[in-house]
Protein backbone atom coordinates (compact mmCIF):
# COMPACT_ATOMS: atom_id res chain seq x y z
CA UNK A 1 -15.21 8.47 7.07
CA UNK A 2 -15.85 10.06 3.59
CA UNK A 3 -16.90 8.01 0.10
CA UNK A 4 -18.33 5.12 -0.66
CA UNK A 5 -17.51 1.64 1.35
CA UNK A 6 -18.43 -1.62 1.02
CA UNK A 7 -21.42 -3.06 3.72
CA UNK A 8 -19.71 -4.99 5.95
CA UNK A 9 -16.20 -6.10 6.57
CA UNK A 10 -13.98 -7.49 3.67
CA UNK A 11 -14.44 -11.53 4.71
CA UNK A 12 -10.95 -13.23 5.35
CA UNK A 13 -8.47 -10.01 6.12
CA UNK A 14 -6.92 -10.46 9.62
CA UNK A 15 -6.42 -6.60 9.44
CA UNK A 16 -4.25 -3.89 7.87
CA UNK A 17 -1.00 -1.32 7.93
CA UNK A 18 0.17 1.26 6.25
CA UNK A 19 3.71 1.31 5.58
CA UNK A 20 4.60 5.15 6.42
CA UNK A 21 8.23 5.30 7.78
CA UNK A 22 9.49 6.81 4.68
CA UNK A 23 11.91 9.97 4.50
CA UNK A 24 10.69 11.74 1.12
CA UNK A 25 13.88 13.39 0.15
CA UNK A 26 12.62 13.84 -3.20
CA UNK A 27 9.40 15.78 -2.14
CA UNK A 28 11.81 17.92 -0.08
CA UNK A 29 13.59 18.41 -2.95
CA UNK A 30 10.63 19.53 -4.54
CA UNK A 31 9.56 22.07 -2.17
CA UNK A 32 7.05 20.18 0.06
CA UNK A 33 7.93 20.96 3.84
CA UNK A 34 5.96 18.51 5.44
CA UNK A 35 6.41 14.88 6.33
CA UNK A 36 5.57 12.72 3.29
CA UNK A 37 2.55 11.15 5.39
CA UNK A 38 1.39 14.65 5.62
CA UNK A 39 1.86 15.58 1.62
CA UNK A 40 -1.66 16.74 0.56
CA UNK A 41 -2.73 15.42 -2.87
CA UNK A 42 -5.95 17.72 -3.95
CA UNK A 43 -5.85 19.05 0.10
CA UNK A 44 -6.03 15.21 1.70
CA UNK A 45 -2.29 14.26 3.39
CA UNK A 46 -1.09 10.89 1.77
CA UNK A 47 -2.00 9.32 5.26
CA UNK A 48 -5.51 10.52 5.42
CA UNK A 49 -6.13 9.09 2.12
CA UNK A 50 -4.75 5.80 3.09
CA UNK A 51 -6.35 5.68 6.59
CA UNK A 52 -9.68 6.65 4.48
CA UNK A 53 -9.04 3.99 2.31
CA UNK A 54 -8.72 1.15 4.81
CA UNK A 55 -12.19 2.25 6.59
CA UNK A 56 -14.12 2.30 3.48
CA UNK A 57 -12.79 -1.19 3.31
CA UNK A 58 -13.84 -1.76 7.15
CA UNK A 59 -10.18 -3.62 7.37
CA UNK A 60 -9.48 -3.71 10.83
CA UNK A 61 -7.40 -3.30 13.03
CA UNK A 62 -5.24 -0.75 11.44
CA UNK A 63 -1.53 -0.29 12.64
CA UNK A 64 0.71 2.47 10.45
CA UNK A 65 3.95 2.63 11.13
CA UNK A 66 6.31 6.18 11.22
CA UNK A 67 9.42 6.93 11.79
CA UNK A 68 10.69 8.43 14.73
CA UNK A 69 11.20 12.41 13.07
CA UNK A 70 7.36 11.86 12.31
CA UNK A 71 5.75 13.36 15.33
CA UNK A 72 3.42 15.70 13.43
CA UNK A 73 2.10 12.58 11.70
CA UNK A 74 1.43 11.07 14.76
CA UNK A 75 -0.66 14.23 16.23
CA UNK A 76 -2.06 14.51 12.77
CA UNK A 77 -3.47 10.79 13.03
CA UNK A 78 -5.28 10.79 16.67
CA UNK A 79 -6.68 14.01 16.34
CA UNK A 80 -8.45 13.51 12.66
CA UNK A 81 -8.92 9.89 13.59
CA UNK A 82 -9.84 9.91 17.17
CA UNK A 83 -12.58 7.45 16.96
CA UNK A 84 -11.04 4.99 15.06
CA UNK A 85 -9.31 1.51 15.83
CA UNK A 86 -6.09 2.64 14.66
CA UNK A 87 -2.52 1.37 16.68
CA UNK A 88 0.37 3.47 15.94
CA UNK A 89 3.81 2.65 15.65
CA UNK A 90 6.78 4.99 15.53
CA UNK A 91 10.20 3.34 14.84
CA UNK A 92 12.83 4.59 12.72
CA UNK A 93 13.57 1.08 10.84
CA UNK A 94 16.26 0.05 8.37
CA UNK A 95 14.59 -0.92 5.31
CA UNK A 96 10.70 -1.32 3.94
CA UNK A 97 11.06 -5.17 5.12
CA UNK A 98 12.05 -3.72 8.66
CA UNK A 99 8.66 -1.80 8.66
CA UNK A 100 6.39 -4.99 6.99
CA UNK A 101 7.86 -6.92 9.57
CA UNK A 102 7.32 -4.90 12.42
CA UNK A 103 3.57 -4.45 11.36
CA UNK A 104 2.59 -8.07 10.27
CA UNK A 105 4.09 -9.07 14.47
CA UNK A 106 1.38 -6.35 15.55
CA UNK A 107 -1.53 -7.79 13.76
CA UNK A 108 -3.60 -10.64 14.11
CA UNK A 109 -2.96 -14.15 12.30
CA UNK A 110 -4.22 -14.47 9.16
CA UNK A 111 -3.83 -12.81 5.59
CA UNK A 112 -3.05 -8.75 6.30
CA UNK A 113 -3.95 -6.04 3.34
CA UNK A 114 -0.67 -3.90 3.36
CA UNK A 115 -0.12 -0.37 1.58
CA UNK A 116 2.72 2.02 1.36
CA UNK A 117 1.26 5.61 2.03
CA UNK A 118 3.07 7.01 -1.08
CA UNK A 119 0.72 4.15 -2.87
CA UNK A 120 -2.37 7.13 -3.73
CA UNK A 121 -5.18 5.12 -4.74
CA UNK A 122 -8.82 6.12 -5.43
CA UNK A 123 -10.88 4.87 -3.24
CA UNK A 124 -13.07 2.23 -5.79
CA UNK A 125 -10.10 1.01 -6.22
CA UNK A 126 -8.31 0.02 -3.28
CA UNK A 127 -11.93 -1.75 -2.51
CA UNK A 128 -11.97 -3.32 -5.50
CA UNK A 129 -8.64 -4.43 -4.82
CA UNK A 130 -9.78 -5.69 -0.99
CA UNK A 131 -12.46 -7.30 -2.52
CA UNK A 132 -11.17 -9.48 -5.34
CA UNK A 133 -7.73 -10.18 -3.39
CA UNK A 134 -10.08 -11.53 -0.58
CA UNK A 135 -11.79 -13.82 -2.90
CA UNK A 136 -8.71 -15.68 -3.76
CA UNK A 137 -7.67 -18.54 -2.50
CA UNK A 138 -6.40 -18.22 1.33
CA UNK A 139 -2.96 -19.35 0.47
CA UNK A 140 -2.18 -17.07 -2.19
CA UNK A 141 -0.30 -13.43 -1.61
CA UNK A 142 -1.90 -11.16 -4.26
CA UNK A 143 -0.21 -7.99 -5.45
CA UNK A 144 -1.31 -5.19 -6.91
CA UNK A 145 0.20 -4.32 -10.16
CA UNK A 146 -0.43 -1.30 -12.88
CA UNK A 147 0.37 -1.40 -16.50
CA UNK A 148 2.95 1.95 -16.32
CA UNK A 149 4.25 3.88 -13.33
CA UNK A 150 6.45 6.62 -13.73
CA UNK A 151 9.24 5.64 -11.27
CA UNK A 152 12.73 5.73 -11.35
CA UNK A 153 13.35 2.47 -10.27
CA UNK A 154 9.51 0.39 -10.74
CA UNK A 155 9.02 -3.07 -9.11
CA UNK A 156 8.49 -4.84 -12.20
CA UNK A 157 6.16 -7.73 -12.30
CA UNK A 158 5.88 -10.31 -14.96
CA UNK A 159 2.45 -12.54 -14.94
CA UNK A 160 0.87 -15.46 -17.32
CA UNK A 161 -2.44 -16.79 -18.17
CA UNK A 162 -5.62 -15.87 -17.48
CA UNK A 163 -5.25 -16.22 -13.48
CA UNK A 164 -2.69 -13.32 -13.56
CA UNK A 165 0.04 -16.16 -11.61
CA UNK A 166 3.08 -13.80 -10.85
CA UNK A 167 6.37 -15.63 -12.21
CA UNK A 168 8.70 -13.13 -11.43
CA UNK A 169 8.64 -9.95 -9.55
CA UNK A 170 12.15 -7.37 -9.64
CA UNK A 171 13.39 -8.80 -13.01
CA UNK A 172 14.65 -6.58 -16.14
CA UNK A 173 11.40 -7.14 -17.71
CA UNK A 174 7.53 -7.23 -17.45
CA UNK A 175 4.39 -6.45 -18.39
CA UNK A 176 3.34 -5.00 -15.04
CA UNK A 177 4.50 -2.64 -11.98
CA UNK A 178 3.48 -3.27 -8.10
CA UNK A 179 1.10 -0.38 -7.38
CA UNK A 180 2.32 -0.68 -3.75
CA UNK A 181 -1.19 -2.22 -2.24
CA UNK A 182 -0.70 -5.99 -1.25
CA UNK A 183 -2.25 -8.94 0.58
CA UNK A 184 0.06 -11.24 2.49
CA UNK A 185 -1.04 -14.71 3.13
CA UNK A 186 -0.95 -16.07 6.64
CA UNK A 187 2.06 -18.34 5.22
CA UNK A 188 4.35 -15.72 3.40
CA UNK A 189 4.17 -13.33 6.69
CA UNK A 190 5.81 -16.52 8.69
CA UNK A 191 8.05 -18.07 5.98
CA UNK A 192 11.35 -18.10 6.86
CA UNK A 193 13.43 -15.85 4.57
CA UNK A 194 16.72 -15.40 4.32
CA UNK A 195 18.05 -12.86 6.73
CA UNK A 196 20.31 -10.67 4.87
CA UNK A 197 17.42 -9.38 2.20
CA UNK A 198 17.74 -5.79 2.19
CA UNK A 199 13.67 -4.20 1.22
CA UNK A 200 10.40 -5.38 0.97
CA UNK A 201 10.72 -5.34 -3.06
CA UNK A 202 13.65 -8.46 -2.31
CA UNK A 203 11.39 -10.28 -0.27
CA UNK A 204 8.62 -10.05 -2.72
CA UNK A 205 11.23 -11.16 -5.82
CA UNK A 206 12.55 -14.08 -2.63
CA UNK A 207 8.77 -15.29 -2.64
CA UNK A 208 7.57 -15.83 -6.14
CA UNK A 209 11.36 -17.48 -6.68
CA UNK A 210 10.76 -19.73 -3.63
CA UNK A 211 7.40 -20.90 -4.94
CA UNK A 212 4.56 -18.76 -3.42
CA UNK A 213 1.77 -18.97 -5.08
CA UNK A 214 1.28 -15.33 -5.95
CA UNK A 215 -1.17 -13.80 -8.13
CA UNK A 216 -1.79 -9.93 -9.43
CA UNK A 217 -4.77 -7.95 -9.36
CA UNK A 218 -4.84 -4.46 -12.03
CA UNK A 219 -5.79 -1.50 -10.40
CA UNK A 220 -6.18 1.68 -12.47
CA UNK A 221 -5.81 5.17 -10.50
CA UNK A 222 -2.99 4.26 -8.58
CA UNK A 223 0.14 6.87 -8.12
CA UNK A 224 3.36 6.63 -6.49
CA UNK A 225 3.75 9.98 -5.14
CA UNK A 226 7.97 10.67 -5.18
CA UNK A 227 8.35 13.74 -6.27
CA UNK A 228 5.98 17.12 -7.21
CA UNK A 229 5.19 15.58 -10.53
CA UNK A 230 3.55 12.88 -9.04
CA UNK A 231 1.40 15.16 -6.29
CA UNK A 232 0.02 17.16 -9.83
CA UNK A 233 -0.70 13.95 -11.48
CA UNK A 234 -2.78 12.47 -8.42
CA UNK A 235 -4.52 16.01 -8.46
CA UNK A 236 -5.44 15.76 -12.39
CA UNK A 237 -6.89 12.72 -11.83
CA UNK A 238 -8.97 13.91 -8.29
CA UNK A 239 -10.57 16.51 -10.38
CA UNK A 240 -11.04 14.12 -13.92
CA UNK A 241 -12.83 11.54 -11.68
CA UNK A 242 -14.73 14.68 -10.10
CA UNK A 243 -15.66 16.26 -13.22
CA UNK A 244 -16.62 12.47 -14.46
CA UNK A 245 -18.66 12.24 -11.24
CA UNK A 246 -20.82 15.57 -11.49
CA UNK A 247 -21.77 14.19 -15.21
């Protein structure tokens, strides 16, 4: 494990996945020939980055979840994380809800910190984010959100007051994105939602409108990596926070 982490284990976090079942037709596109797990952003793969992430957090156990063309990933994972408590899944699933779903049944009970791989985030970040979405109340899902993201279709989020209550996620509107980095409570990973909702991004909209109690944490430094823009963004900001860091 590399960077900074907090002490001991985040308090109240059953565990953790890492949704990575992706294609990344768009980074193909782009010229990247590798899995999008294996995409390096400033010469770390997405995955490491994540996997990183989630031990400087001590959130455990990990499961991460590829899909079934993802072999490499899967070699790429034991062999740079041999040591670590880390279940892999590989299943070619129909939708992001697919994958939450089949990650939240291999976890234990309780509230699970979830992050999509393409979801780069520096690493004071995501443990800020672990930290302050632990806090919270028990019963609350917590999503983190970031004032812009350069996506072709963002998840936008629209919050009030000083508490940061989400009252509507996936509208036409907002004053927030998801960042892709979430806590689930205990209750919205067993709620019983309606079976025909297509992605994770509906079932997030599905639980604010059913009356979750969700709330939004800001993260800065956080990157949705689509497309070969993205990858040279994430790297101006590895080297900003580096050059910041030697000062």
């Amino acid at each position: 494990m590399t960077g900074p982490g907090v002490e001991r284990p985040v308090s109240g976090i059953a565990g953790g996945g890492i949704l990575a079942a992706g294609e990344g037709s768009r980074l193909r596109k782009d010229g990247f020939r590798v899995a999008k797990p294996l995409v390096p952003v400033g010469g770390v793969p997405l995955v490491e980055q994540a996997i990183e992430n989630f031990l400087a957090a001590r959130v455990s156990p990990l499961t991460i979840l590829f899909n079934d063309s993802e072999d490499d990933c899967v070699r790429f994972v034991a062999s740079r994380f041999a040591s670590a408590r880390i279940d892999v899944a590989v299943r070619t699933t129909a939708s992001t809800l697919e994958s939450f779903r089949e990650i939240s049944q291999r976890l234990p009970e309780g509230r699970i910190l979830i992050a999509t791989v393409d979801a780069w985030c520096a690493r004071e970040e995501f443990l800020r984010f672990a930290l302050e979405a632990a806090s919270l109340p028990p019963e609350e899902t917590v999503v983190g959100v970031t004032s812009s993201r350069d996506d072709e279709r963002p998840l936008r989020v629209r919050r009030e007051g000083s508490e940061q209550r989400v009252v509507e996620i996936g509208g036409e509107t907002g004053d927030a994105v998801t960042a892709g980095i979430f806590l689930f409570s205990a209750h919205a990973r067993r709620v019983e939602a309606p079976p025909d909702l297509p992605r994770l991004r509906d079932f997030l909209r599905w639980l604010v409108q059913s009356g979750e109690r969700v709330r939004a944490v800001a993260l800065r430094g956080v990157i949705d990596i689509d497309r070969g823009i993205d990858v040279r963004l994430a790297e101006a900001l590895v080297g900003a926070r580096a050059v910041e860091a030697a000062r």
